[in-house]
PDB file of N, CA and C in Angstrom:
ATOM      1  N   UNK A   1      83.281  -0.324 -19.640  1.00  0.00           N
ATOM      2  CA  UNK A   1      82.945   0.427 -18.458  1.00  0.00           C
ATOM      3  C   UNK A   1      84.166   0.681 -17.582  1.00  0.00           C
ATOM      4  N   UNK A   2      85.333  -0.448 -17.493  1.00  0.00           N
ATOM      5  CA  UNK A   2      86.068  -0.199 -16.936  1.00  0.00           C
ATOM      6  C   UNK A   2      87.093   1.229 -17.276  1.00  0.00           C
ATOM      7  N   UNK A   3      87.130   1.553 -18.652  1.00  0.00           N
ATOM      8  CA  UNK A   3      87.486   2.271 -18.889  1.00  0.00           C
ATOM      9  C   UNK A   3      87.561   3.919 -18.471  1.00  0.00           C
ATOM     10  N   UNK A   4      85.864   3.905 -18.273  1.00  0.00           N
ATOM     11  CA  UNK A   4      85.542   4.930 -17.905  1.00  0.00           C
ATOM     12  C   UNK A   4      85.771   5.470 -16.260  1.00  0.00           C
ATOM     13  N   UNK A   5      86.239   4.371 -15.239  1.00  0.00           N
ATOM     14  CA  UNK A   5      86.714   4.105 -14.115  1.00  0.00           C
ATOM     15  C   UNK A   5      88.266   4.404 -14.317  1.00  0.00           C
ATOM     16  N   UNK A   6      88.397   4.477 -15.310  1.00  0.00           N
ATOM     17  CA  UNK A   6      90.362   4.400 -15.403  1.00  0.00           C
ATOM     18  C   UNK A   6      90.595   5.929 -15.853  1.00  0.00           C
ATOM     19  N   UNK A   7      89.694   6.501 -16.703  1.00  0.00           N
ATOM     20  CA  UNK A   7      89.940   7.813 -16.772  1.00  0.00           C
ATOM     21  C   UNK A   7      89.526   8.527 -15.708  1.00  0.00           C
ATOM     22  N   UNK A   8      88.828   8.002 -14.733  1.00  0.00           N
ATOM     23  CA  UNK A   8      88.820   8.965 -13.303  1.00  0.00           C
ATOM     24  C   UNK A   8      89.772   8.741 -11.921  1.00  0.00           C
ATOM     25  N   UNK A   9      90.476   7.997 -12.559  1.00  0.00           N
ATOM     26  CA  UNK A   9      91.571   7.289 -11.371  1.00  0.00           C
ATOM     27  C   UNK A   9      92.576   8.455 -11.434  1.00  0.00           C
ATOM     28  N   UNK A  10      93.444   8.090 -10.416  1.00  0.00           N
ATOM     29  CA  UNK A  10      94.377   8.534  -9.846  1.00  0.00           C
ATOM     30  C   UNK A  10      95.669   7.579  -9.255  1.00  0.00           C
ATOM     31  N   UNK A  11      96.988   8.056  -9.544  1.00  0.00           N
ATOM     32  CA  UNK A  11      97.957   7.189  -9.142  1.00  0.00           C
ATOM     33  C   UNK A  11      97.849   7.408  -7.414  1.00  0.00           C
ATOM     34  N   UNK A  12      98.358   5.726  -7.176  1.00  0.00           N
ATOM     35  CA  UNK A  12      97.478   6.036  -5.609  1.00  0.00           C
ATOM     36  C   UNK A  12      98.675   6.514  -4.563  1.00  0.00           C
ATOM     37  N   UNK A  13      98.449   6.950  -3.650  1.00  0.00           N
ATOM     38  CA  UNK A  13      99.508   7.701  -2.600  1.00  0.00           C
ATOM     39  C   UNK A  13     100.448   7.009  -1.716  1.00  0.00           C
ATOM     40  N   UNK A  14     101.755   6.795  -1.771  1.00  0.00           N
ATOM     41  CA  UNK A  14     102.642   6.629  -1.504  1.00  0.00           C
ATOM     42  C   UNK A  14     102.567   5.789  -0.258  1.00  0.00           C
ATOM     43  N   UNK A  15     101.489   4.648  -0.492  1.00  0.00           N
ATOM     44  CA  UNK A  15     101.495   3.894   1.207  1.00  0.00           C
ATOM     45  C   UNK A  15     102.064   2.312   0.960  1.00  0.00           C
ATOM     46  N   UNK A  16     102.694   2.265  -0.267  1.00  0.00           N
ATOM     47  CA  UNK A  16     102.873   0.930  -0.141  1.00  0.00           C
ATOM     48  C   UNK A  16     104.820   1.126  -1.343  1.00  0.00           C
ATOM     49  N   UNK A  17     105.066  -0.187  -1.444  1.00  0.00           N
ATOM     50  CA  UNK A  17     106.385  -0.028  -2.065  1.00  0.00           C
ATOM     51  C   UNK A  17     105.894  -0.075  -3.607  1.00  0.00           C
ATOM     52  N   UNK A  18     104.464  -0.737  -4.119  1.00  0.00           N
ATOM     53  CA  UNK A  18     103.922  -0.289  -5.559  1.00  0.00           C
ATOM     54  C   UNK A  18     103.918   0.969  -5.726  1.00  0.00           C
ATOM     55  N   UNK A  19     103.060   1.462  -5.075  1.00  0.00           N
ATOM     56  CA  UNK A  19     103.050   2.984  -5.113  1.00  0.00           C
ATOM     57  C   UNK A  19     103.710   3.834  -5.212  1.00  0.00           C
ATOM     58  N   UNK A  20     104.814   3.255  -4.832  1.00  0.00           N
ATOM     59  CA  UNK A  20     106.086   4.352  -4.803  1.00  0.00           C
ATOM     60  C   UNK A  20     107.028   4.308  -5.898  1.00  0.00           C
ATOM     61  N   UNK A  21     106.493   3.365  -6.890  1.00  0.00           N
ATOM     62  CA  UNK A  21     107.223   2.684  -7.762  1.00  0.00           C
ATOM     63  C   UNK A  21     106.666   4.019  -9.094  1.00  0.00           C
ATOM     64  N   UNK A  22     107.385   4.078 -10.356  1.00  0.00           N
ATOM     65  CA  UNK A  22     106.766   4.583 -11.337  1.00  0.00           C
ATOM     66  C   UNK A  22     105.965   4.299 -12.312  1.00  0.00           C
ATOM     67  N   UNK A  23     105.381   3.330 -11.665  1.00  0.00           N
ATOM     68  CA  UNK A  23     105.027   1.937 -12.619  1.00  0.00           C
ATOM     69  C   UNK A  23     103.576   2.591 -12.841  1.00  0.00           C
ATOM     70  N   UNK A  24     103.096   3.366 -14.049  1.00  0.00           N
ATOM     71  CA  UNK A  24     101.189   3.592 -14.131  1.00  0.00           C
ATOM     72  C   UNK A  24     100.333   2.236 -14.503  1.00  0.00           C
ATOM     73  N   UNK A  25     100.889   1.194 -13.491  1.00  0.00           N
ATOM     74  CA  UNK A  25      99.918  -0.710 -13.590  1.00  0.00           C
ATOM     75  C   UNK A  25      98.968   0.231 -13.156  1.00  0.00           C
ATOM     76  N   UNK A  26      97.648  -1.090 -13.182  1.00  0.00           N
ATOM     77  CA  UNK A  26      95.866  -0.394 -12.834  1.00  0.00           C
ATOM     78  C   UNK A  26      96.288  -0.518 -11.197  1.00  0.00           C
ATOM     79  N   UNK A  27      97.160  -2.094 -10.915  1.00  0.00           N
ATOM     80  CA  UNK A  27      96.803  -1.745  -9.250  1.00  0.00           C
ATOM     81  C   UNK A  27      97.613  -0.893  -8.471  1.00  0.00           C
ATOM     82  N   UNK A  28      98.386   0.671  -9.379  1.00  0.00           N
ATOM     83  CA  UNK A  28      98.908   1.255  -8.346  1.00  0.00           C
ATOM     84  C   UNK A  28      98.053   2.855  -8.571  1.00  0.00           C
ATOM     85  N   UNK A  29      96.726   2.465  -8.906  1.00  0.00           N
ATOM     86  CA  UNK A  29      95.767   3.269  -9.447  1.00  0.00           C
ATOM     87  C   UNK A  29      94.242   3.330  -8.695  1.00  0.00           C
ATOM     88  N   UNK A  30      93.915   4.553  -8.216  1.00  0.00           N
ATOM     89  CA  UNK A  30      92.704   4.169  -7.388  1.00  0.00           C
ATOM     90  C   UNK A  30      91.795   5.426  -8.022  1.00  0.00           C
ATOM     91  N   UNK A  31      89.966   5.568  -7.193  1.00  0.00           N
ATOM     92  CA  UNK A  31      89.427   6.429  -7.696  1.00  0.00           C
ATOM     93  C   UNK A  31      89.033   6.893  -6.821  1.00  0.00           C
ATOM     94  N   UNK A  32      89.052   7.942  -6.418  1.00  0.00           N
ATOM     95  CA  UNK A  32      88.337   8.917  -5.265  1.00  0.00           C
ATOM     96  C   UNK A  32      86.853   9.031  -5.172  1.00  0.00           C
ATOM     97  N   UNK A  33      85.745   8.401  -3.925  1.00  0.00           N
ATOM     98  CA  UNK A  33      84.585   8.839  -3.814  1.00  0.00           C
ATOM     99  C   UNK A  33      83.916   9.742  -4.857  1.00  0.00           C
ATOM    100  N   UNK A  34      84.215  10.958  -4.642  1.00  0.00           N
ATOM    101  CA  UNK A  34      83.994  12.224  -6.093  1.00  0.00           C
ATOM    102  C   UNK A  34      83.890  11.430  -7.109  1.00  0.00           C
ATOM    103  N   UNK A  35      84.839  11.238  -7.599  1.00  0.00           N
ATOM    104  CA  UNK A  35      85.390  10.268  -8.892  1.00  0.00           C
ATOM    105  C   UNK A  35      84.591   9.018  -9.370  1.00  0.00           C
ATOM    106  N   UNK A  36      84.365   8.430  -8.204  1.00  0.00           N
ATOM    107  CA  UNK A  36      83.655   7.005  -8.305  1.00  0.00           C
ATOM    108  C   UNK A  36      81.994   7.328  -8.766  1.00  0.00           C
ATOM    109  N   UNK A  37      81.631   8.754  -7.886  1.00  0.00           N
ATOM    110  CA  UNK A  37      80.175   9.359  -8.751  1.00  0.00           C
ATOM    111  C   UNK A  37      80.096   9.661  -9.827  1.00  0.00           C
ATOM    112  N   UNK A  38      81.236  10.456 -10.664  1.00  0.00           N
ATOM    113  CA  UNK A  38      80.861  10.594 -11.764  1.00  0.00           C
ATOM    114  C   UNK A  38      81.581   9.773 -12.702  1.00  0.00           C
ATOM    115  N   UNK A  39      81.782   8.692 -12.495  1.00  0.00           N
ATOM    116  CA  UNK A  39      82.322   7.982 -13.181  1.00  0.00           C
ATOM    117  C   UNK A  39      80.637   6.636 -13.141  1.00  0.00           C
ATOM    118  N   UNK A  40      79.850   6.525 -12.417  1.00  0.00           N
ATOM    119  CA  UNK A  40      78.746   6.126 -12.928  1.00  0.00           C
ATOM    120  C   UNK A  40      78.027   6.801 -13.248  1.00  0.00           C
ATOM    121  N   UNK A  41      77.748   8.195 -13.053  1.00  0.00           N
ATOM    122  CA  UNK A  41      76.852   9.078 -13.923  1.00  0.00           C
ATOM    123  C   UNK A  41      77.131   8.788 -14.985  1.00  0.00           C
ATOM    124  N   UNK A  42      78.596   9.141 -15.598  1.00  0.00           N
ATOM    125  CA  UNK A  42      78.610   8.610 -16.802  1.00  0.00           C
ATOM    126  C   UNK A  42      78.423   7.704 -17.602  1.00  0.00           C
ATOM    127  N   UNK A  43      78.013   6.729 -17.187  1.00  0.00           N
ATOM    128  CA  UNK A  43      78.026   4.508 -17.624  1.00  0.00           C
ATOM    129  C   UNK A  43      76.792   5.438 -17.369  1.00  0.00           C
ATOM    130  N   UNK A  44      76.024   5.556 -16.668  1.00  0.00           N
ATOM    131  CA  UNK A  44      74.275   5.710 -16.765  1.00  0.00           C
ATOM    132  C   UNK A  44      74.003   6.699 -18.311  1.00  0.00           C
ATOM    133  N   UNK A  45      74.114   7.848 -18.049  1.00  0.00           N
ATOM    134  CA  UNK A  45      74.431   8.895 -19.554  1.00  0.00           C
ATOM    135  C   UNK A  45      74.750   7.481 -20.772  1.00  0.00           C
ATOM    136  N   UNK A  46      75.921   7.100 -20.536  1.00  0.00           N
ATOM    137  CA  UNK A  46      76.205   6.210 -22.364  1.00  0.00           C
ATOM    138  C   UNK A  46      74.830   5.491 -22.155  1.00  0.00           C
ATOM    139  N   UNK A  47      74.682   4.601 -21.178  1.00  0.00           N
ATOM    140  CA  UNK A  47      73.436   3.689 -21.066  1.00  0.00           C
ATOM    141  C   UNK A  47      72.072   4.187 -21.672  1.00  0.00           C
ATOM    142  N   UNK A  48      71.655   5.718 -21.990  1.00  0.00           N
ATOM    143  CA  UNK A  48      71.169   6.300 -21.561  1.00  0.00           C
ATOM    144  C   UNK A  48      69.550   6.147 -20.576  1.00  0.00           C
ATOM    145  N   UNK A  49      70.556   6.150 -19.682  1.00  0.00           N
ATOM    146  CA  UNK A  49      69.306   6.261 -18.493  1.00  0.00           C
ATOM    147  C   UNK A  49      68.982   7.406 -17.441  1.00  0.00           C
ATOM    148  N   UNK A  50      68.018   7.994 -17.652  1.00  0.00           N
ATOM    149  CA  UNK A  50      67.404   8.913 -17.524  1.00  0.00           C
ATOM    150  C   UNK A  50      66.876   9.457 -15.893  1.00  0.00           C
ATOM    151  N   UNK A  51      67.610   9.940 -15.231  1.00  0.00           N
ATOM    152  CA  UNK A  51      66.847   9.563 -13.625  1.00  0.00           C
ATOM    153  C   UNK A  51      66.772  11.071 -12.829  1.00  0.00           C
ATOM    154  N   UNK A  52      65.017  11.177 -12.932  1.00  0.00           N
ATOM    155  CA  UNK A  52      64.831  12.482 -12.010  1.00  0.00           C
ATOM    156  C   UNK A  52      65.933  13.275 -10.718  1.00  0.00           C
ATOM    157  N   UNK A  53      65.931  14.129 -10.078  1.00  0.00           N
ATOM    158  CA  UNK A  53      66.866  14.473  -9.149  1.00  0.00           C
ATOM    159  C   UNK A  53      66.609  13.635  -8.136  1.00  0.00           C
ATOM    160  N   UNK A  54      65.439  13.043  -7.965  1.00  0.00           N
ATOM    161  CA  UNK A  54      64.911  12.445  -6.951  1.00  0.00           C
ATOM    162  C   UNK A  54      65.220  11.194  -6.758  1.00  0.00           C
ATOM    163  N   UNK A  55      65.099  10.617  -8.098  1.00  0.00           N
ATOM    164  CA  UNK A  55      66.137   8.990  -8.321  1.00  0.00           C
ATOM    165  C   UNK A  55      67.327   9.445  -8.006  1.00  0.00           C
ATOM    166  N   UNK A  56      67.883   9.950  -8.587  1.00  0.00           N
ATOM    167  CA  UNK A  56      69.526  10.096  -8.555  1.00  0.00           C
ATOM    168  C   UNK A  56      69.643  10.124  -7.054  1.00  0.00           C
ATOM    169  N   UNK A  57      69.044  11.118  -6.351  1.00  0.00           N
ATOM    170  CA  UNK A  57      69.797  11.259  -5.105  1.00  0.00           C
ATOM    171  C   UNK A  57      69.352  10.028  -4.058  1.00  0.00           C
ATOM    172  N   UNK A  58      67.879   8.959  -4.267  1.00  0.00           N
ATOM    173  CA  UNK A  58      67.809   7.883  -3.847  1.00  0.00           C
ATOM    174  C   UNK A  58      69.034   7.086  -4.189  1.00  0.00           C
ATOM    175  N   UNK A  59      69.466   7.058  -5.583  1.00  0.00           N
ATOM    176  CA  UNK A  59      70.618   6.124  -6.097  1.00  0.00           C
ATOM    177  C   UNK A  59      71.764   6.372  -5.321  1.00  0.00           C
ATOM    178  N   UNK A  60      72.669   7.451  -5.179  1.00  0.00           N
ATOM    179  CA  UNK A  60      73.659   7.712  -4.403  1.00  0.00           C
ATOM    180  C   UNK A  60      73.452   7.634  -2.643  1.00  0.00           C
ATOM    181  N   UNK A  61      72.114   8.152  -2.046  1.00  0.00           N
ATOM    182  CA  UNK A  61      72.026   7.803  -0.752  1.00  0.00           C
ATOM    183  C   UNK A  61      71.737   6.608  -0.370  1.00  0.00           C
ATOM    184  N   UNK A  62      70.840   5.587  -1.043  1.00  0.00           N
ATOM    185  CA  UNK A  62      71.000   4.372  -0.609  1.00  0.00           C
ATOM    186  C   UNK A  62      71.489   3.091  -1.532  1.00  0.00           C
ATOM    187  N   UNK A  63      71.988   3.890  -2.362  1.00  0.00           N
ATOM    188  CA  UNK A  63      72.447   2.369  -2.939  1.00  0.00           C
ATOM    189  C   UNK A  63      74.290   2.792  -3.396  1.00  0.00           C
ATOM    190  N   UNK A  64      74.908   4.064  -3.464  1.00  0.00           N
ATOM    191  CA  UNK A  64      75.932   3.975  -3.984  1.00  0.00           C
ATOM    192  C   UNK A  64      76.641   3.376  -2.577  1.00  0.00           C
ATOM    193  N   UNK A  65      76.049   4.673  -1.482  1.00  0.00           N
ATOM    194  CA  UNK A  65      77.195   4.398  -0.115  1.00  0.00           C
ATOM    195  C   UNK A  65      76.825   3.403   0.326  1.00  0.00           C
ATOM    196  N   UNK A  66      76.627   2.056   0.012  1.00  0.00           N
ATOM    197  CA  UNK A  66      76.097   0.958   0.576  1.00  0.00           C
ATOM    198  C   UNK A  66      77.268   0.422  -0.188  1.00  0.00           C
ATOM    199  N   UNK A  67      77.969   0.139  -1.568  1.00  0.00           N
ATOM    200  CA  UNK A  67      78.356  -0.451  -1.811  1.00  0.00           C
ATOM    201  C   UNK A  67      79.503  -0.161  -1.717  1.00  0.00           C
ATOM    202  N   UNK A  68      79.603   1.258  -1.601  1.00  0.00           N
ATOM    203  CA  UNK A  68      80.916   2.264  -1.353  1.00  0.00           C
ATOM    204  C   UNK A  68      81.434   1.751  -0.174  1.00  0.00           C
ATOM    205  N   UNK A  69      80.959   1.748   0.404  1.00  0.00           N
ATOM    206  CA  UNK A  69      81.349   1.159   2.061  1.00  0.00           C
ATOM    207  C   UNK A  69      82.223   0.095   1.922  1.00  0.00           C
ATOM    208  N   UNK A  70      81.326  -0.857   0.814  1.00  0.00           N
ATOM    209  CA  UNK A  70      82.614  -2.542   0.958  1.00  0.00           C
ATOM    210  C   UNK A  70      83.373  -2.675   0.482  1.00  0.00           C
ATOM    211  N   UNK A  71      83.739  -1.685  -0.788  1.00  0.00           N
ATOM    212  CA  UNK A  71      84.643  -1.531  -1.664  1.00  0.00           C
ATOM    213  C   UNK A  71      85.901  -0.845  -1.275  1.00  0.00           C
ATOM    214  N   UNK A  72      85.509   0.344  -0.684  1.00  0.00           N
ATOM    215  CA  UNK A  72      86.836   1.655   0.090  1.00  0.00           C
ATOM    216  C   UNK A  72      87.290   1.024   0.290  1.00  0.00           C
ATOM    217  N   UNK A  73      88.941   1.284   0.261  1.00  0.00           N
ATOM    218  CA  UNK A  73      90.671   0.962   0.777  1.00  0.00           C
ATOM    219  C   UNK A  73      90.359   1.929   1.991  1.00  0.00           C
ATOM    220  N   UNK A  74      91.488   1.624   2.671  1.00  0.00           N
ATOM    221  CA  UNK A  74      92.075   2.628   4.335  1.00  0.00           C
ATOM    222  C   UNK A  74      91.779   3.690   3.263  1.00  0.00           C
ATOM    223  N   UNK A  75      92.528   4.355   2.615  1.00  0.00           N
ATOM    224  CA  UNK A  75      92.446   5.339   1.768  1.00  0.00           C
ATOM    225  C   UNK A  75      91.275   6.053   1.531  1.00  0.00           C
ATOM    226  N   UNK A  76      90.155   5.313   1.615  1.00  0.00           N
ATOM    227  CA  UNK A  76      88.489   5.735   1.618  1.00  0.00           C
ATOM    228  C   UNK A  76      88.352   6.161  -0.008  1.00  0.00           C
ATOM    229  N   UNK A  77      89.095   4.843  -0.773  1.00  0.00           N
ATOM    230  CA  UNK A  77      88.905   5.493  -2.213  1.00  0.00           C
ATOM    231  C   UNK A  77      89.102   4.016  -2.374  1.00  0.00           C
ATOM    232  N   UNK A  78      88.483   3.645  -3.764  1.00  0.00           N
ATOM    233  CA  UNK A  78      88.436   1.971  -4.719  1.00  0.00           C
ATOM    234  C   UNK A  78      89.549   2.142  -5.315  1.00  0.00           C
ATOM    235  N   UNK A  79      89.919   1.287  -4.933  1.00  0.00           N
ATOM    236  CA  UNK A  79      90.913   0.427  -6.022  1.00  0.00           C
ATOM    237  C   UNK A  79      90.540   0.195  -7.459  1.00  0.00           C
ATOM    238  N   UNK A  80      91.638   0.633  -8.766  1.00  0.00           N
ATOM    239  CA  UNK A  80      90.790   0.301  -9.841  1.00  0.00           C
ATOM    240  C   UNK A  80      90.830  -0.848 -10.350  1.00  0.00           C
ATOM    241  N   UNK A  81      91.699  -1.603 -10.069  1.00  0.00           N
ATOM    242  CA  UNK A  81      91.585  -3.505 -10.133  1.00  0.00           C
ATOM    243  C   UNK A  81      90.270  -3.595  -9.440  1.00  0.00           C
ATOM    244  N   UNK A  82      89.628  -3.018  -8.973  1.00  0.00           N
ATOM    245  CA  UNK A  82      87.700  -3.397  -8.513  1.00  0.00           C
ATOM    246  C   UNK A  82      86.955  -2.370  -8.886  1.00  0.00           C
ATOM    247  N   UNK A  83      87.121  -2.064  -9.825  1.00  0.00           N
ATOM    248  CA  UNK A  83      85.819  -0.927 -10.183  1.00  0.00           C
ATOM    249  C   UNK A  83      84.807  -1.719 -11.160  1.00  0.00           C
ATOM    250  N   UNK A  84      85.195  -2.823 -11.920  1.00  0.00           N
ATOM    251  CA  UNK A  84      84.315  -3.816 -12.192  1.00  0.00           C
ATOM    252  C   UNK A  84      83.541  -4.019 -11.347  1.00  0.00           C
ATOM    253  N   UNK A  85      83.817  -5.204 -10.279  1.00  0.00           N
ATOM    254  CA  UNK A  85      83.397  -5.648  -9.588  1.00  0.00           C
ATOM    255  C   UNK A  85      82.214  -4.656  -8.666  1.00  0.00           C
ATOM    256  N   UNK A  86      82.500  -3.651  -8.372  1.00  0.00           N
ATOM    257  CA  UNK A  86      82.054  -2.502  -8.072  1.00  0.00           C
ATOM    258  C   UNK A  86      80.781  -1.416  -8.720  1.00  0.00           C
ATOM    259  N   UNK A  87      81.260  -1.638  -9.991  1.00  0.00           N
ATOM    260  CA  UNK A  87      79.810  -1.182 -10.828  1.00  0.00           C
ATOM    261  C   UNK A  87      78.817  -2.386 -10.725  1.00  0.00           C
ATOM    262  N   UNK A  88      79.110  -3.837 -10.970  1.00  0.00           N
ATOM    263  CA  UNK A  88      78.039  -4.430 -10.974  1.00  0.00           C
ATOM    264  C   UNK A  88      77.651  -4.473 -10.067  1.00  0.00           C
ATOM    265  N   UNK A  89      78.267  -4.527  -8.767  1.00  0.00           N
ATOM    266  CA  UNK A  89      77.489  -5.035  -7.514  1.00  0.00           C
ATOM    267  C   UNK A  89      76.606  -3.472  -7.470  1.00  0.00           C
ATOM    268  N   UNK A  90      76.673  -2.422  -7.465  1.00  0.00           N
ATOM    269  CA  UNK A  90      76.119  -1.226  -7.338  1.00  0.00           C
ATOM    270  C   UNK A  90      74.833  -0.983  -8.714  1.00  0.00           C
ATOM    271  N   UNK A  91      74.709  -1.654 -10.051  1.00  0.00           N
ATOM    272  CA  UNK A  91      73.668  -1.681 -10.821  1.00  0.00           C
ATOM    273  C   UNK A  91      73.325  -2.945 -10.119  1.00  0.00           C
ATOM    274  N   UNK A  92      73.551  -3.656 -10.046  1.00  0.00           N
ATOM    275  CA  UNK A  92      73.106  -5.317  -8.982  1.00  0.00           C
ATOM    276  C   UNK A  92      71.952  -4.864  -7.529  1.00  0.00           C
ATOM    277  N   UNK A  93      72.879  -3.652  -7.249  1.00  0.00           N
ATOM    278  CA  UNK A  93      71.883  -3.291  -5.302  1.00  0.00           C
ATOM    279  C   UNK A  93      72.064  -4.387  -4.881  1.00  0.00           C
ATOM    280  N   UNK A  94      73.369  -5.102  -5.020  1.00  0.00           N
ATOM    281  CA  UNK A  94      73.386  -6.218  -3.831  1.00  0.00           C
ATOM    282  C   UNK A  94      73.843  -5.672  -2.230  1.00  0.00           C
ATOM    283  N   UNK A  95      74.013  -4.650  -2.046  1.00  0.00           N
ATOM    284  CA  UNK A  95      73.874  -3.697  -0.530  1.00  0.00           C
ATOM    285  C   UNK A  95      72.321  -3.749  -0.192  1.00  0.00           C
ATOM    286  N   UNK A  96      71.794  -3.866  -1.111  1.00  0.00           N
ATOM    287  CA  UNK A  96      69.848  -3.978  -0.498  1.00  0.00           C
ATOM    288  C   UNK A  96      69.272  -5.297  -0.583  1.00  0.00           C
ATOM    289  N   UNK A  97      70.135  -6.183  -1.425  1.00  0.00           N
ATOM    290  CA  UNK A  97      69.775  -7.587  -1.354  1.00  0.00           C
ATOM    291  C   UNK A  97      68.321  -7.634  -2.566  1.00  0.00           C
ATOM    292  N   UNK A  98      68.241  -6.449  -3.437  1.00  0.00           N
ATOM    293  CA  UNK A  98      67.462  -6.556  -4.369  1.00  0.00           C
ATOM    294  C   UNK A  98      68.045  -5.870  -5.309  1.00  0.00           C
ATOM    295  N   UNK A  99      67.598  -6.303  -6.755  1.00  0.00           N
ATOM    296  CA  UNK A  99      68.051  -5.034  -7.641  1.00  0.00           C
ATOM    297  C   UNK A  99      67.355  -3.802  -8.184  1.00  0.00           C
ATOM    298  N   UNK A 100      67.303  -2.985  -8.304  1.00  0.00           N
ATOM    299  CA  UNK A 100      66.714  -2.059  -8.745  1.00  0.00           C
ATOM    300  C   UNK A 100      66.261  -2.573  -9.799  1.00  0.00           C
ATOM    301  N   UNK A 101      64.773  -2.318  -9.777  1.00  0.00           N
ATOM    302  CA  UNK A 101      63.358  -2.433 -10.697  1.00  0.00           C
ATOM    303  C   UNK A 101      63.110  -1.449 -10.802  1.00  0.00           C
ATOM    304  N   UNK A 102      63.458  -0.959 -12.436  1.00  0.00           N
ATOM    305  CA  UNK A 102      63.626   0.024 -13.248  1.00  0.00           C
ATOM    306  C   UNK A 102      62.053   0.518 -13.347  1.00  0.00           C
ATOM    307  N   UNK A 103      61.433   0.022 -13.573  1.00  0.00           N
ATOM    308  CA  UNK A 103      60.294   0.700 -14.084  1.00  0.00           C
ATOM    309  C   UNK A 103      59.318   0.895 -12.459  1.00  0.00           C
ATOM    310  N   UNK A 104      59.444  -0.066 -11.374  1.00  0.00           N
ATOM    311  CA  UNK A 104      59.166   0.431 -10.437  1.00  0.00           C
ATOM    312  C   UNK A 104      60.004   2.197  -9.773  1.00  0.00           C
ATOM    313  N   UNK A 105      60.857   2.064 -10.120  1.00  0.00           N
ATOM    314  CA  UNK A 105      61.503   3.424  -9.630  1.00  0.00           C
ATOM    315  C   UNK A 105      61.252   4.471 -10.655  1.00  0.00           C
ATOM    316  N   UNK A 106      60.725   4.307 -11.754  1.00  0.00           N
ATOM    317  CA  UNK A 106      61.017   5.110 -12.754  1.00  0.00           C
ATOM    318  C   UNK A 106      61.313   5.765 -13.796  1.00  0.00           C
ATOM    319  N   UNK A 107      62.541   4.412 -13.709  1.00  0.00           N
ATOM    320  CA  UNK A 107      63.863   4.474 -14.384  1.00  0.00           C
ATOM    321  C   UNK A 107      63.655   3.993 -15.519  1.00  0.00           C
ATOM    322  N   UNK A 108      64.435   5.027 -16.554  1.00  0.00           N
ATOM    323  CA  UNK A 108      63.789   4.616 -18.014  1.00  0.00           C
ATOM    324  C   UNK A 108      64.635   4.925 -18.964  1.00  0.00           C
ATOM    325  N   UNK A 109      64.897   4.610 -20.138  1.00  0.00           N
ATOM    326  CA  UNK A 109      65.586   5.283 -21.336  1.00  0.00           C
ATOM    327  C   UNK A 109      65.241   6.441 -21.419  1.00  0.00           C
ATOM    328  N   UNK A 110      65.796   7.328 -22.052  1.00  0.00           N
ATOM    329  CA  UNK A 110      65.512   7.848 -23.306  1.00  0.00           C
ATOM    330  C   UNK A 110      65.331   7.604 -24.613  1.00  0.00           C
ATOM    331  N   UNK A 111      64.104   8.580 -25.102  1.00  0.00           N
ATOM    332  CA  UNK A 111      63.515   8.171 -25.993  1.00  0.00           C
ATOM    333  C   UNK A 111      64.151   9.060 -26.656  1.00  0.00           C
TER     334      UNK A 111
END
C-alpha cells in the first residue's frame, strides 16, 4: 500500500536543508491532499471495494478530513514516511473513535 502512496508523492519544497538536498529518500517526499484521495481510491479499487457516490463522499467528508487534519505538515500535505500510518488510521476511523462497519454502511466487494 505504501507503494501506491509513493507513486503519488512529490519531492517536497524547499523548506528544510533535506529538501534542498538531491537526495529522492521517502522523507524528502510528501503527498498532496489531491494525491492523498486518489491514492486511497486506489487501495479501495485493488481491495475491491465497491462504494456508492454517497459512501464515497460520506468517506472523504467525515472520515478522510478527520484524519487528514492530524497527519498534514505546515505544508498542508503528508509526509510519505506516514502514509502507512495514515491509511490505517483512516480504514481504522480512529478520527470517529469507531471503525467503519462495512456492511452497516454498505460497503461491500465486488462480486
Amino acid at each position: 500500500m505504501e507503494s501506491v502512496f509513493e507513486s503519488y508523492s512529490i519531492k517536497a519544497q524547499a523548506s528544510n536543508a533535506l529538501a534542498e538536498s538531491n537526495v529522492e529518500a521517502p522523507e524528502n517526499r510528501v503527498v498532496t491532499k489531491g494525491n492523498a484521495i486518489l491514492a486511497y481510491e486506489d487501495i479501495l479499487k485493488m481491495w475491491k471495494i465497491d462504494l456508492t457516490l454517497q459512501q464515497e463522499k460520506r468517506f472523504k467528508d467525515e472520515y478522510f478530513k478527520t484524519i487528514w487534519s492530524k497527519f498534514q505538515n505546515e505544508d498542508n500535505c503528508l509526509d510519505l514516511l506516514n502514509s502507512y500510518r495514515f491509511l490505517q488510521e483512516l480504514m481504522q476511523n480512529k478520527g470517529q473513535g469507531k471503525p467503519v462497519d462495512s456492511d452497516k454502511a454498505g460497503i461491500g466487494a465486488k462480486k
